[in-house]
Protein backbone atom coordinates (compact mmCIF):
# COMPACT_ATOMS: atom_id res chain seq x y z
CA UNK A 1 -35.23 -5.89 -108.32
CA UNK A 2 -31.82 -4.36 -108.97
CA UNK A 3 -28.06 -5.44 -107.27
CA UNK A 4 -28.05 -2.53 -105.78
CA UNK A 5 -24.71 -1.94 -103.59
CA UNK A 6 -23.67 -1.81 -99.75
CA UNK A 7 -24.24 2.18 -99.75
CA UNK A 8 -27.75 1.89 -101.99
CA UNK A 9 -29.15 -1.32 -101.71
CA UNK A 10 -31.46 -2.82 -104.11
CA UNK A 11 -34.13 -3.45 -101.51
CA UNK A 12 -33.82 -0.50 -99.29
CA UNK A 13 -35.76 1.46 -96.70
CA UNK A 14 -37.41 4.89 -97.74
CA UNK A 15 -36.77 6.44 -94.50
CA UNK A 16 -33.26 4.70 -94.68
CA UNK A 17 -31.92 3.97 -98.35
CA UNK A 18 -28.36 3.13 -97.03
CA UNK A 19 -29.70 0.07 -94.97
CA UNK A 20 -31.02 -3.15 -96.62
CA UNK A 21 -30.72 -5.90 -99.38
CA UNK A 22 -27.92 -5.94 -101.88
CA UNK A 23 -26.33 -8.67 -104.38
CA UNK A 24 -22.46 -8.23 -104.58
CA UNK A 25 -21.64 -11.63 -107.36
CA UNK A 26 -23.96 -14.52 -108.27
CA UNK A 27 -25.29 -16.20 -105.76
CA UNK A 28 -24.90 -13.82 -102.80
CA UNK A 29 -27.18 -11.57 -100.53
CA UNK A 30 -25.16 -9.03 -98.53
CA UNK A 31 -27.13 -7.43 -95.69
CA UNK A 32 -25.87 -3.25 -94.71
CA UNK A 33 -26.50 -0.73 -92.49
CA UNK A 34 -25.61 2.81 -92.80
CA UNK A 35 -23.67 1.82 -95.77
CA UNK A 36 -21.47 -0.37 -94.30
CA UNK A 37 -21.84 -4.77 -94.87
CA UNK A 38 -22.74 -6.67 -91.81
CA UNK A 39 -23.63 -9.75 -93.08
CA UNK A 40 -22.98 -11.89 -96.55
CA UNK A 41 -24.88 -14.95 -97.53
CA UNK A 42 -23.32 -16.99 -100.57
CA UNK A 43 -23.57 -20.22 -101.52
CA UNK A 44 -20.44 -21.99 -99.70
CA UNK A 45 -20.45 -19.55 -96.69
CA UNK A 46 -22.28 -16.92 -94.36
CA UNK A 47 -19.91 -14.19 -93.52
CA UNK A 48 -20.22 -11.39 -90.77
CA UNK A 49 -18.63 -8.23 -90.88
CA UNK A 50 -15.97 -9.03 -93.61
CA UNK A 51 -15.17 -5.68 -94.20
CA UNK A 52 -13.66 -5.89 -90.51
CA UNK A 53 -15.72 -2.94 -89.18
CA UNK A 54 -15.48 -2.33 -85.39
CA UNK A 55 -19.07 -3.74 -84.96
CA UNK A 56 -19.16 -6.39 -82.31
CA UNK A 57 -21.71 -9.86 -82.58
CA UNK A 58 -23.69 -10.65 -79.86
CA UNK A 59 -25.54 -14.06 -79.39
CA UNK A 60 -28.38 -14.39 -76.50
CA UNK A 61 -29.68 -17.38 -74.87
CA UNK A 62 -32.69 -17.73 -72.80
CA UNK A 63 -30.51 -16.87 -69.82
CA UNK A 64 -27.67 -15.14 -70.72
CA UNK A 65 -27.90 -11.77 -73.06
CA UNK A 66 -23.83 -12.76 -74.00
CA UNK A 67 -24.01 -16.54 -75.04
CA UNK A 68 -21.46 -15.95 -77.84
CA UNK A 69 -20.23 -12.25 -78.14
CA UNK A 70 -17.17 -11.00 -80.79
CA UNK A 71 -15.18 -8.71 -79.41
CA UNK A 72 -14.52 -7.00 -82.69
CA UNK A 73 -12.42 -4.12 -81.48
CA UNK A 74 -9.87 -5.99 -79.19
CA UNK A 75 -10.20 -9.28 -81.93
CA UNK A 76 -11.68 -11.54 -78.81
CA UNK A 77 -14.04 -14.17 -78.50
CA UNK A 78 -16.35 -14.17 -74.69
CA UNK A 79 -19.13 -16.97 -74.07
CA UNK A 80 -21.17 -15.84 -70.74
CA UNK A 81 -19.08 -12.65 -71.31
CA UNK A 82 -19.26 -9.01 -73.28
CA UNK A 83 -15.73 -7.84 -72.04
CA UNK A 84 -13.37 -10.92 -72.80
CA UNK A 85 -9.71 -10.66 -71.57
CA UNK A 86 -7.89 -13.09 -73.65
CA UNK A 87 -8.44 -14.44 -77.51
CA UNK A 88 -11.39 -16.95 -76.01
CA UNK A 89 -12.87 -16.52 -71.98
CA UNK A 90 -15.43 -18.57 -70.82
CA UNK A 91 -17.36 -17.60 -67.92
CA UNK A 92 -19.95 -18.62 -65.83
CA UNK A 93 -21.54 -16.83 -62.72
CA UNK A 94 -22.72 -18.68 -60.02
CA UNK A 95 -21.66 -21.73 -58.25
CA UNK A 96 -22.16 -24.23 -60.69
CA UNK A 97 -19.51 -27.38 -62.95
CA UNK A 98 -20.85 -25.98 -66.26
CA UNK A 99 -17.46 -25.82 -68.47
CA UNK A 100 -15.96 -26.53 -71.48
CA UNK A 101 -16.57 -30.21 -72.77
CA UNK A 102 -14.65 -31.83 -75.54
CA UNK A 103 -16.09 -35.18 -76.55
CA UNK A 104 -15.48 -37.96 -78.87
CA UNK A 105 -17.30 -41.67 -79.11
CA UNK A 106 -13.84 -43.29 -79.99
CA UNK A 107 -12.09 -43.32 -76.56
CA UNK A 108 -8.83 -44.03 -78.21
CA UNK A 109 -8.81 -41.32 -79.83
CA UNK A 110 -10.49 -38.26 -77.91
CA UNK A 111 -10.44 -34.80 -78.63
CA UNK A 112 -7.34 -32.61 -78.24
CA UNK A 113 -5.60 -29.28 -77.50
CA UNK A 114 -3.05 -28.18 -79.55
CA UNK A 115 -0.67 -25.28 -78.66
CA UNK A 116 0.76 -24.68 -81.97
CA UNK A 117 3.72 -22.02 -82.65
CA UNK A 118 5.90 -21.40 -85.52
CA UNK A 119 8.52 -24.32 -84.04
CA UNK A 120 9.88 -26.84 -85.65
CA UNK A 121 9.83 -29.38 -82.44
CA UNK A 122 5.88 -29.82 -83.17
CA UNK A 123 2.99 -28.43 -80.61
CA UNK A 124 2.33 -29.53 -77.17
CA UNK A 125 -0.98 -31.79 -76.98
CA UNK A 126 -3.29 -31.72 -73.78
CA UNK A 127 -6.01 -34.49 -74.13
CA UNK A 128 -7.89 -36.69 -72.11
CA UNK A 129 -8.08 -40.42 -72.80
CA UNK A 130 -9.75 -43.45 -70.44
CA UNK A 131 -10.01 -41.06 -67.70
CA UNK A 132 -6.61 -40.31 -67.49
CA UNK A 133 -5.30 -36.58 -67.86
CA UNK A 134 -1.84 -36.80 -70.34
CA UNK A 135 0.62 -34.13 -71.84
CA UNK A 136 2.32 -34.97 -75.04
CA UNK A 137 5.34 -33.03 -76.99
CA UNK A 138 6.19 -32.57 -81.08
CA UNK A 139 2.38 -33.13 -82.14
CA UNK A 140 0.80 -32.23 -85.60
CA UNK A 141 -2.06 -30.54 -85.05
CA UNK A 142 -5.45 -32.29 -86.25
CA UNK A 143 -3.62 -35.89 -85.60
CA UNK A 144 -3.21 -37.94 -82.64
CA UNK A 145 1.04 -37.74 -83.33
CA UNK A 146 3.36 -36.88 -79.84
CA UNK A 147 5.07 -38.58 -77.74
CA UNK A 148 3.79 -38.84 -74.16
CA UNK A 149 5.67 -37.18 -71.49
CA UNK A 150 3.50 -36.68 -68.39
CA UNK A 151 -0.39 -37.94 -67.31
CA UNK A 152 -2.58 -37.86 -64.10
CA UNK A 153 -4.20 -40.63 -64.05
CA UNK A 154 -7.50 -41.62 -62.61
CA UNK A 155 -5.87 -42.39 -59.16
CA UNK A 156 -4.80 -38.81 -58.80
CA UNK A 157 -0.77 -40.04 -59.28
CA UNK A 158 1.37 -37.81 -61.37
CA UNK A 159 3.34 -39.73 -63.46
CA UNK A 160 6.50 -38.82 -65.72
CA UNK A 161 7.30 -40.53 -68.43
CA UNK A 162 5.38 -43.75 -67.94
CA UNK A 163 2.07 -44.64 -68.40
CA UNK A 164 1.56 -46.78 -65.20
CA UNK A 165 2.34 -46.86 -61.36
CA UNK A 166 6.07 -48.99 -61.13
CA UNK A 167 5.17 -49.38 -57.58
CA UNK A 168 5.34 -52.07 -55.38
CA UNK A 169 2.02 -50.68 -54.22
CA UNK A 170 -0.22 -50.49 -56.78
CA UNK A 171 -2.21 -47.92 -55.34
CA UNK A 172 -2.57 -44.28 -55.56
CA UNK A 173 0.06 -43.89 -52.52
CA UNK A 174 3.01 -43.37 -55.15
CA UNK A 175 1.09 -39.98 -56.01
CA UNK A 176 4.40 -38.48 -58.03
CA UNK A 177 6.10 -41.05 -60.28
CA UNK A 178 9.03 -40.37 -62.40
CA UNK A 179 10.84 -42.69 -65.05
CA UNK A 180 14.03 -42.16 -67.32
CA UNK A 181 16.31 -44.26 -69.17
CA UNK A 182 18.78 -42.03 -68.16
CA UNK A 183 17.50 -42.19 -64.12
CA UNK A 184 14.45 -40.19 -62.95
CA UNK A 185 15.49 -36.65 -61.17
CA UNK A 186 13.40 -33.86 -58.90
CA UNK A 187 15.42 -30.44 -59.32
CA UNK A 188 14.75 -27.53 -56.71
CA UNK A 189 16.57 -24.47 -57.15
CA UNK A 190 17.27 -21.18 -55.68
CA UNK A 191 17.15 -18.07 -58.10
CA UNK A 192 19.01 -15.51 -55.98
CA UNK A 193 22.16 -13.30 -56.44
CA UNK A 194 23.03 -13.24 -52.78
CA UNK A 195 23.06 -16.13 -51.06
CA UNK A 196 24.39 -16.19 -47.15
CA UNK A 197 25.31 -18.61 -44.72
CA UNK A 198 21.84 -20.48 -43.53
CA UNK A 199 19.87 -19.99 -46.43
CA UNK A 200 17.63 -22.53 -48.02
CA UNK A 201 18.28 -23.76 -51.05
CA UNK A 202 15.59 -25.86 -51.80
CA UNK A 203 13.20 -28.14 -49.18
CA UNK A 204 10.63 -31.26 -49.31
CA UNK A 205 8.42 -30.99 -46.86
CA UNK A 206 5.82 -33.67 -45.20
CA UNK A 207 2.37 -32.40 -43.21
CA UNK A 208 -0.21 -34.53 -42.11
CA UNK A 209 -4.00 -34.01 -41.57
CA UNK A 210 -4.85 -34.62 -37.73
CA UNK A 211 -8.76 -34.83 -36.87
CA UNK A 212 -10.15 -31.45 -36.81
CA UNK A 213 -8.60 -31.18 -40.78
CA UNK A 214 -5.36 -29.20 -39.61
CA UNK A 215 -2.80 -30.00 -41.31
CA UNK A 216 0.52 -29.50 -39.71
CA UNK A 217 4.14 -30.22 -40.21
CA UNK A 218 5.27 -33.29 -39.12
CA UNK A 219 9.11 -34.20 -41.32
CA UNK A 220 11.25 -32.41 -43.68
CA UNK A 221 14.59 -32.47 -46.01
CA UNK A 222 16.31 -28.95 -46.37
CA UNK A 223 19.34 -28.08 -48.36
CA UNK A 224 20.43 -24.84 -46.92
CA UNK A 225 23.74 -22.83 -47.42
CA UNK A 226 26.73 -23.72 -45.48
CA UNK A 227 28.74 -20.87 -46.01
CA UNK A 228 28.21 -17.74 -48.13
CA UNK A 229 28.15 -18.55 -51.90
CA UNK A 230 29.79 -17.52 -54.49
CA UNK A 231 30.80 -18.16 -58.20
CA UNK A 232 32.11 -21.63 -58.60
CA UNK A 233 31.98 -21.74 -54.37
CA UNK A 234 28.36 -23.81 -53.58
CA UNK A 235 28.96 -25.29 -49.84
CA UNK A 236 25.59 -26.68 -48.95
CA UNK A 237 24.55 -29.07 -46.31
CA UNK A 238 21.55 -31.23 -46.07
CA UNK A 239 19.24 -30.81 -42.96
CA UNK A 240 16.88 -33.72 -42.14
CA UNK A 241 14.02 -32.94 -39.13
CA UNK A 242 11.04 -35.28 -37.64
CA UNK A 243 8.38 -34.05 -35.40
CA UNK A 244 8.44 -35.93 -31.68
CA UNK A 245 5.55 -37.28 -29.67
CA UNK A 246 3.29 -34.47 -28.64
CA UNK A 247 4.86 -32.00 -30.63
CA UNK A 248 3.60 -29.96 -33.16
CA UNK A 249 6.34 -28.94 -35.42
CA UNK A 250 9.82 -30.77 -36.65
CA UNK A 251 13.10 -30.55 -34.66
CA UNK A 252 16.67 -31.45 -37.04
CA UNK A 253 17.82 -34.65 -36.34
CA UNK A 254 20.67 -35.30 -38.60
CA UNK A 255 22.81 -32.67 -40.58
CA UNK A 256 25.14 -33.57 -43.11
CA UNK A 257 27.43 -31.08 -43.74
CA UNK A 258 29.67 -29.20 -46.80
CA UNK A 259 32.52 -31.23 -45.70
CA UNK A 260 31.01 -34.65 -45.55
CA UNK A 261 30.64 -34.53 -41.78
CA UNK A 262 27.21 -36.29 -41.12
CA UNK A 263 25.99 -34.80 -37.63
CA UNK A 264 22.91 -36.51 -35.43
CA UNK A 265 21.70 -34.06 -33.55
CA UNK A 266 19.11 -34.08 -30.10
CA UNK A 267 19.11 -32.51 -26.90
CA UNK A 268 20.57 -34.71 -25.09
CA UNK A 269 18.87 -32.64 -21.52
CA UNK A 270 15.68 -34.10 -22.93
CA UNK A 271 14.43 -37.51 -23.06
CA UNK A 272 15.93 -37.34 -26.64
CA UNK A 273 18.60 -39.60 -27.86
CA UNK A 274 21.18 -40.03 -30.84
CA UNK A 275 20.77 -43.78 -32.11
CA UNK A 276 21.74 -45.36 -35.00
CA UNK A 277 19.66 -48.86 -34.62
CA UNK A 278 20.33 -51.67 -37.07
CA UNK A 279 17.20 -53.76 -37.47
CA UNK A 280 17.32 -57.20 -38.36
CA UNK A 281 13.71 -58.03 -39.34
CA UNK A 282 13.97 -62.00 -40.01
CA UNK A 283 11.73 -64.04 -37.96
CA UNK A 284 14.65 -66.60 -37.54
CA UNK A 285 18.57 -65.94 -36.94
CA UNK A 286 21.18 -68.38 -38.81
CA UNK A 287 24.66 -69.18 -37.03
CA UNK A 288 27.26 -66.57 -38.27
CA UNK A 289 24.50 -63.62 -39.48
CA UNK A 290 25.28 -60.53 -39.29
CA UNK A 291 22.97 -57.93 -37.60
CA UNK A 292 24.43 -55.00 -39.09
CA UNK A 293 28.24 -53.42 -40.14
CA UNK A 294 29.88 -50.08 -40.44
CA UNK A 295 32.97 -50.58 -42.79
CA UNK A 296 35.65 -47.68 -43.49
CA UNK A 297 36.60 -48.19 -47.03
CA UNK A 298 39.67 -46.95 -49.48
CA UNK A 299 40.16 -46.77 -53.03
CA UNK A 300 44.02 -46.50 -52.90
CA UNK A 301 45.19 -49.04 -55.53
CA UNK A 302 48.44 -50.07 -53.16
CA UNK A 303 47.95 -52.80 -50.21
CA UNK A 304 45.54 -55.14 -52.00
CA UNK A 305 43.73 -52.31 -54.12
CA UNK A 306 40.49 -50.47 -52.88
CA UNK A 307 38.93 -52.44 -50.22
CA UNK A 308 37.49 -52.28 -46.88
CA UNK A 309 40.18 -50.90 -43.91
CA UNK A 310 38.07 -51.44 -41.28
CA UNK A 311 34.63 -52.77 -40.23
CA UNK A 312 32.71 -53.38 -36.98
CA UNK A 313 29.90 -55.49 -37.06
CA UNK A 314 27.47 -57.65 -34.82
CA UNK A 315 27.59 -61.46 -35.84
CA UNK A 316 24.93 -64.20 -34.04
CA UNK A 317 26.78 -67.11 -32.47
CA UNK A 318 24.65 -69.57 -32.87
CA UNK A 319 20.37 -69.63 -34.24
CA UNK A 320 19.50 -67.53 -30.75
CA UNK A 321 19.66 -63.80 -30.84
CA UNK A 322 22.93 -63.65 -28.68
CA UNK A 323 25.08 -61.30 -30.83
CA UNK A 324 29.16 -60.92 -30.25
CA UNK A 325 30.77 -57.87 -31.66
CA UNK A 326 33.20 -57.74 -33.95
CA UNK A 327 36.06 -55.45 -35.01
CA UNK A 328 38.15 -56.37 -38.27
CA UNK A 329 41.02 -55.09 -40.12
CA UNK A 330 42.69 -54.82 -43.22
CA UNK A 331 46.54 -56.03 -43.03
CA UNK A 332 47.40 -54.61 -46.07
CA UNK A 333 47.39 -57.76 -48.16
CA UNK A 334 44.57 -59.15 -50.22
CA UNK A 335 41.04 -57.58 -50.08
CA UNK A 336 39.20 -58.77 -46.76
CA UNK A 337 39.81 -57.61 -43.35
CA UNK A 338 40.34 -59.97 -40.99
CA UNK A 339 39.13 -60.21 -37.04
CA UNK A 340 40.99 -59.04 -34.61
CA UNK A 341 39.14 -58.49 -31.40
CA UNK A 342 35.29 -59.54 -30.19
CA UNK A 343 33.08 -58.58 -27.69
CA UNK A 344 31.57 -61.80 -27.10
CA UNK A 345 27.71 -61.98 -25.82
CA UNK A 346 28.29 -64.51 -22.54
CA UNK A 347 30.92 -61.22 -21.65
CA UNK A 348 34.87 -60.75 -22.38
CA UNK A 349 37.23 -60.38 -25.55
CA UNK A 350 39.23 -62.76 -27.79
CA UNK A 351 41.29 -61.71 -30.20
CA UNK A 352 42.53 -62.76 -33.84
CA UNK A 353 39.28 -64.79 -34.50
CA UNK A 354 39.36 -67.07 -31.40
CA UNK A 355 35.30 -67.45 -30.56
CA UNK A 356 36.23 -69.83 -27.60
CA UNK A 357 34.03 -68.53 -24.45
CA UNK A 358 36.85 -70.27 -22.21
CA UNK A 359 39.81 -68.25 -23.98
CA UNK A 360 38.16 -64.87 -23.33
CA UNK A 361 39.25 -62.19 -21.28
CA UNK A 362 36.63 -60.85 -19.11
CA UNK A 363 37.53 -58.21 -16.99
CA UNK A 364 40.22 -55.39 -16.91
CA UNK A 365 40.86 -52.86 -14.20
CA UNK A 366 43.54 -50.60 -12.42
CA UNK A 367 43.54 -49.72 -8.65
CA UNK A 368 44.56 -49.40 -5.14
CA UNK A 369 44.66 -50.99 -2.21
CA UNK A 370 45.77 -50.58 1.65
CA UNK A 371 48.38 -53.28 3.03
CA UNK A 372 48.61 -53.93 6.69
CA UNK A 373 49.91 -56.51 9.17
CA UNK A 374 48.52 -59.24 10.34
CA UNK A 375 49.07 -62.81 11.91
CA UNK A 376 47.77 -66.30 11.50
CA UNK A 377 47.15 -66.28 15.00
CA UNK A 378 45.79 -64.13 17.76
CA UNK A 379 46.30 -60.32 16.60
CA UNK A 380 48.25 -56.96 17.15
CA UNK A 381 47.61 -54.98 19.89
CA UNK A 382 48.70 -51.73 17.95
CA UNK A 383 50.67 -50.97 14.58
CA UNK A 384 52.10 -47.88 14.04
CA UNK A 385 52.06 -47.02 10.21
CA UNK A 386 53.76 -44.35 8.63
CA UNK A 387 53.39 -45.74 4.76
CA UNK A 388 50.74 -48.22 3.52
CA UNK A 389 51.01 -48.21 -0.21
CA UNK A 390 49.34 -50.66 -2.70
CA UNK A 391 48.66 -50.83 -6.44
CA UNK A 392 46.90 -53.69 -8.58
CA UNK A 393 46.29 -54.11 -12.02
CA UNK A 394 43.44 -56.98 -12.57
CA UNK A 395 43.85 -59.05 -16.30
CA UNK A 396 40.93 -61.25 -16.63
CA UNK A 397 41.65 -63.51 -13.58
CA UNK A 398 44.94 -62.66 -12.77
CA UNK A 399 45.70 -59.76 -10.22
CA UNK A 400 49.14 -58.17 -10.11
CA UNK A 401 50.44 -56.61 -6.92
CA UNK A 402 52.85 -54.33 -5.70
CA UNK A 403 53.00 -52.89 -1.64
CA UNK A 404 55.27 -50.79 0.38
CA UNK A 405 54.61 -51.33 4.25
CA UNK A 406 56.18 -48.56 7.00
CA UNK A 407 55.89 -49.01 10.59
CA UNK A 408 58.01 -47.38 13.25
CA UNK A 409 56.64 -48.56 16.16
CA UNK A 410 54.11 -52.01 17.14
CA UNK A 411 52.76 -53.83 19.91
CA UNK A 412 52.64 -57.88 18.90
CA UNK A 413 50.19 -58.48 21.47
CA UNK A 414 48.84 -62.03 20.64
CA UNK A 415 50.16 -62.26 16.86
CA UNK A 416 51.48 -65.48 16.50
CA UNK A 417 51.79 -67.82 13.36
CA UNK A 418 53.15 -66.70 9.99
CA UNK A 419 53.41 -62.60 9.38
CA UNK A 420 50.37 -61.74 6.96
CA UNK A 421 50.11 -58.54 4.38
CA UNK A 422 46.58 -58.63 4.57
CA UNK A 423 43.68 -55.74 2.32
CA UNK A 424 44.16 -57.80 -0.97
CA UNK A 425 41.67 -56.52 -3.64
CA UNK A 426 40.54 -59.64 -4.41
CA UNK A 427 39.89 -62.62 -2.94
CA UNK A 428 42.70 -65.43 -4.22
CA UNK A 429 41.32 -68.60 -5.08
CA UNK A 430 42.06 -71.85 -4.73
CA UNK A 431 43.98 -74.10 -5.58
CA UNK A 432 46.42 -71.63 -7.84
CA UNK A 433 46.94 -69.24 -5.50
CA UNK A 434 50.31 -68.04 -6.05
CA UNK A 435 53.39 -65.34 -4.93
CA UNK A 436 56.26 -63.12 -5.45
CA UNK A 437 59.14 -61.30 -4.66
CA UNK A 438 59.50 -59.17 -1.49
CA UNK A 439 62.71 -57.06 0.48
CA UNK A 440 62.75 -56.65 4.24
CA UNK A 441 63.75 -54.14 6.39
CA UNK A 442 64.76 -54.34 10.34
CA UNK A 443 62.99 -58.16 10.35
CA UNK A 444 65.11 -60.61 11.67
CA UNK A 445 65.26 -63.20 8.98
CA UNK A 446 66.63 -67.07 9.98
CA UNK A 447 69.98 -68.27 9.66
CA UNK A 448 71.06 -70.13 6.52
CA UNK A 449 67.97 -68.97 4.57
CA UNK A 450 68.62 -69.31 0.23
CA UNK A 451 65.19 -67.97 -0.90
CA UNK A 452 62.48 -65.90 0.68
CA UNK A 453 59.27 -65.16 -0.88
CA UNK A 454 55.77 -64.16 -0.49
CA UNK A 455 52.83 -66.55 -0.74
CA UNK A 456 49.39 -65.74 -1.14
CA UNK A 457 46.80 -67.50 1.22
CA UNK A 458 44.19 -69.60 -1.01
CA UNK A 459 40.49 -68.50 0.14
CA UNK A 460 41.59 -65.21 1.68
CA UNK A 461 42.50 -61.88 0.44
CA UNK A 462 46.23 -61.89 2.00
CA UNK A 463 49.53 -63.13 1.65
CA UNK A 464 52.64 -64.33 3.89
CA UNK A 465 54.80 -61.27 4.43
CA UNK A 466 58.50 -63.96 3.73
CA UNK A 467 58.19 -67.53 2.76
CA UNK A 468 61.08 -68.83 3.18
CA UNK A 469 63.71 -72.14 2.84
CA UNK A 470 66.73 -73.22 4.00
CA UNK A 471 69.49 -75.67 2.67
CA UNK A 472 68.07 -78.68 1.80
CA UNK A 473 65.19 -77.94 4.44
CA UNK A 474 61.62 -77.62 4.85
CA UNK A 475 59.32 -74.02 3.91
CA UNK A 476 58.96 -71.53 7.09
CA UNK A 477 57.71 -68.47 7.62
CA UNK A 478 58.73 -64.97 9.24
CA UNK A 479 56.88 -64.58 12.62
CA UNK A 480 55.32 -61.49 14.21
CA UNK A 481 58.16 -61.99 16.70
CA UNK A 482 60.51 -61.50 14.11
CA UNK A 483 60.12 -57.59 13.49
CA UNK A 484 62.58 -55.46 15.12
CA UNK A 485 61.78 -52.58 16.98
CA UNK A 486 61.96 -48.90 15.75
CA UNK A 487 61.70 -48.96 12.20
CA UNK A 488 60.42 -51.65 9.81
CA UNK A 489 59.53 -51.84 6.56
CA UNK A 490 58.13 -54.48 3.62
CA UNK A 491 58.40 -54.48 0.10
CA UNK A 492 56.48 -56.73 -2.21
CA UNK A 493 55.37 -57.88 -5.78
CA UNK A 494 53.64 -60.53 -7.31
CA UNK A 495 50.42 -62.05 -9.02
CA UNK A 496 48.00 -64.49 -7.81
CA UNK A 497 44.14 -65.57 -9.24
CA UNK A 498 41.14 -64.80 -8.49
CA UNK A 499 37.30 -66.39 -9.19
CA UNK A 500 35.99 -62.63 -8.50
């Protein structure tokens, strides 16, 4: 039998003398038709279509007439496929997991995908090892080099550049973990040319699955514009927003703004509320711990260096839960601020660090009142007023006083005893009742008199209209009977105490 050659074969068909058998070199069989190779045989290889003809190679299976097909004309590879897309498709029709399955007995060293270019930083590496899902960088193809940078593992967490949950938790709650030696960071941009006033920049957002598998919003963290941008002009502000009871979609909450302004936000119409709540979530309180603090501080390196200016903070006052309030500040020397006035719990305020219950003052208040005349005995049948003026001013226990009285015309009727200013805002108590000045008009005051006075009753909420002594003589009072007819008037100040 002769060599023959691709376009006359040595072994040929009568009917078709440029298809059959040839022999190219020693040890080879090269199979043509119409002239042209399709297939060589040789002893260290089995070649098809080395000329590189446009003559695709088909492969059928018992169920699939394109188990392997060569896309010779587009230089593609299909398996299930005769019109592949890309340099290798798989496909599959029908609803089944059929795939692609790389597999190695040494689980430490499993198969791999290399994505190899003409870089010098080495090829990425996809592989699979104990279940887990990992990505490495700067591989050598056909080795197991790289260095790890990201893996899913078989708890469904991402994680970046560890291989294992740093999570208190330990379960597959931490579903996106990140770790750097330089810190771990989550980047969310905005590629836009034109961004206005209001736009978002970037969001994380938080849905949950209720019952019926509907997932709906229920938090969220939104960076959105401020204010137009603009080259080297970024003001952003930060939007946080919860979902309330029975609602269905978030509401913002807090807003912290370009220029450091942080905002709570509610509608205040509503049963909504903005509350900041300190939490103290010990079991047991120790004497002196605080509850919670909001401290103003400054790094200017004059008046003690940067410290804190100012504080206010909730302190217990003993092991119970009763909390007094305190506000502190800096005096410009050293670095601590220092008390200067508490809300105690059992009510009232010391000052300059004085916790003493007894030493507190409990009660402030500004006011008016209505003087009038009265008698320790019997009453008037008629007063005639034409000014009744009273102010007080209440410090603690303490009330100070001041009255104008006007009358221009009175009856005494039965009024007898000492002449009362009676309408006191407060009831004085006993036994520190006390007095003040007062000036008298049209009231016949007695001979050789060297102080007059008022004094306010003990028990009662009045005073004696002019207390008065004589030389080296005994107290008496002005009487009813001593007011004048026509005009008359009273003027008085003074403090006295009070249990109310």
């Amino acid at each position: 039998m002769e060599d023959g050659s691709l376009a006359a074969p040595g072994l040929a068909f009568a009917s078709d003398l440029d298809t059959g058998f040839s022999r190219s070199a020693s040890n080879k069989i090269n199979f043509s038709t119409g002239g042209a190779e399709r297939l060589e045989i040789g002893d260290s290889e089995v070649v098809f279509n080395d000329p590189s003809n446009d003559v695709d190679f088909r492969v059928e299976s018992n169920g699939n007439a394109n188990m392997l097909f060569v896309d010779a004309g587009n230089d593609r590879v299909g398996i299930g496929t005769s019109s592949p897309v890309t340099d290798l498709e798989l496909s599959r029709t029908g609803n089944n997991a059929d795939g692609l399955t790389l597999t190695c007995s040494d689980h430490t060293n499993t198969p791999r995908l290399f994505f190899e270019s003409t870089s010098t930083n080495g090829a990425p590496v996809l592989f699979g090892e104990d279940g887990d899902l990992r990505i490495n960088t700067g591989g050598t193809p056909g080795s197991s080099s790289g260095t790890e940078r990201a893996r899913i593992d078989t708890s469904g967490r991402l994680l970046v550049g560890t291989s294992s949950n740093i999570g208190a938790g330990g379960d597959n709650r931490d579903t996106i973990i990140g770790v750097s030696a330089s810190g771990a960071g989550l980047l969310l941009g905005r590629n836009d040319s034109t961004v206005s006033n209001g736009n978002n920049i970037g969001k994380i957002q938080f849905w949950g699955n209720d019952a019926n598998g509907t997932y709906e919003q229920c938090a969220s963290i939104v960076a959105e514009a401020d204010a137009d941008h603009g080259d080297g002009a970024k003001p952003t502000r930060l939007v946080f927003s919860t979902t309330a009871s029975a609602q269905s979609s978030p509401t913002e909450r807090l807003r912290i703004g370009s220029d450091g302004m942080v905002e709570l936000r509610a509608n205040q119409g509503t049963a909504e509320t903005n509350v900041i709540r300190f939490t103290d979530t010990d079991t047991s309180v120790d004497a002196s711990q605080k509850f919670g603090q909001l401290q103003w501080f400054s790094n200017d390196a004059s008046g003690g260096g940067p410290s804190v200016k100012g504080e206010i903070y909730v302190v217990a006052r003993d092991t119970t839960p009763d909390g007094d309030m305190v506000f502190a500040t800096h005096d410009g020397g050293g670095t601590n601020t220092a008390e200067n006035i508490r809300l105690i719990s059992e009510g009232g305020l010391t000052f300059n660090g004085d916790t003493a219950v007894a030493n507190a003052l409990n009660d402030y208040e500004e006011g008016t009142w209505t003087p009038a005349f009265g008698a320790t005995g019997g009453s008037f049948t008629s007063v005639t007023y034409s000014l009744q003026s009273g102010r007080y001013t209440k410090i603690g226990n303490r009330v100070f006083i001041e009255c104008r009285l006007q009358i221009t015309a009175h009856d005494v009727g039965t009024a007898s005893g000492g002449l009362l200013v009676t309408g006191l805002p407060y009831t004085v108590n006993s036994p520190t009742g006390i007095g003040g000045n007062v000036a008298l008009s049209n009231i016949d005051i007695p001979t050789s008199v060297v102080n007059l006075a008022v004094e306010c009753r003990e028990n009662a909420s009045q005073f004696y209209a002019g207390l008065y002594t004589r030389d080296n003589s005994t107290f008496g009072n002005i009487t009813p009977g001593n007011l004048t007819s026509g005009t008359v008037e009273a003027r008085a100040s003074g403090f006295y105490y009070t249990n109310s």
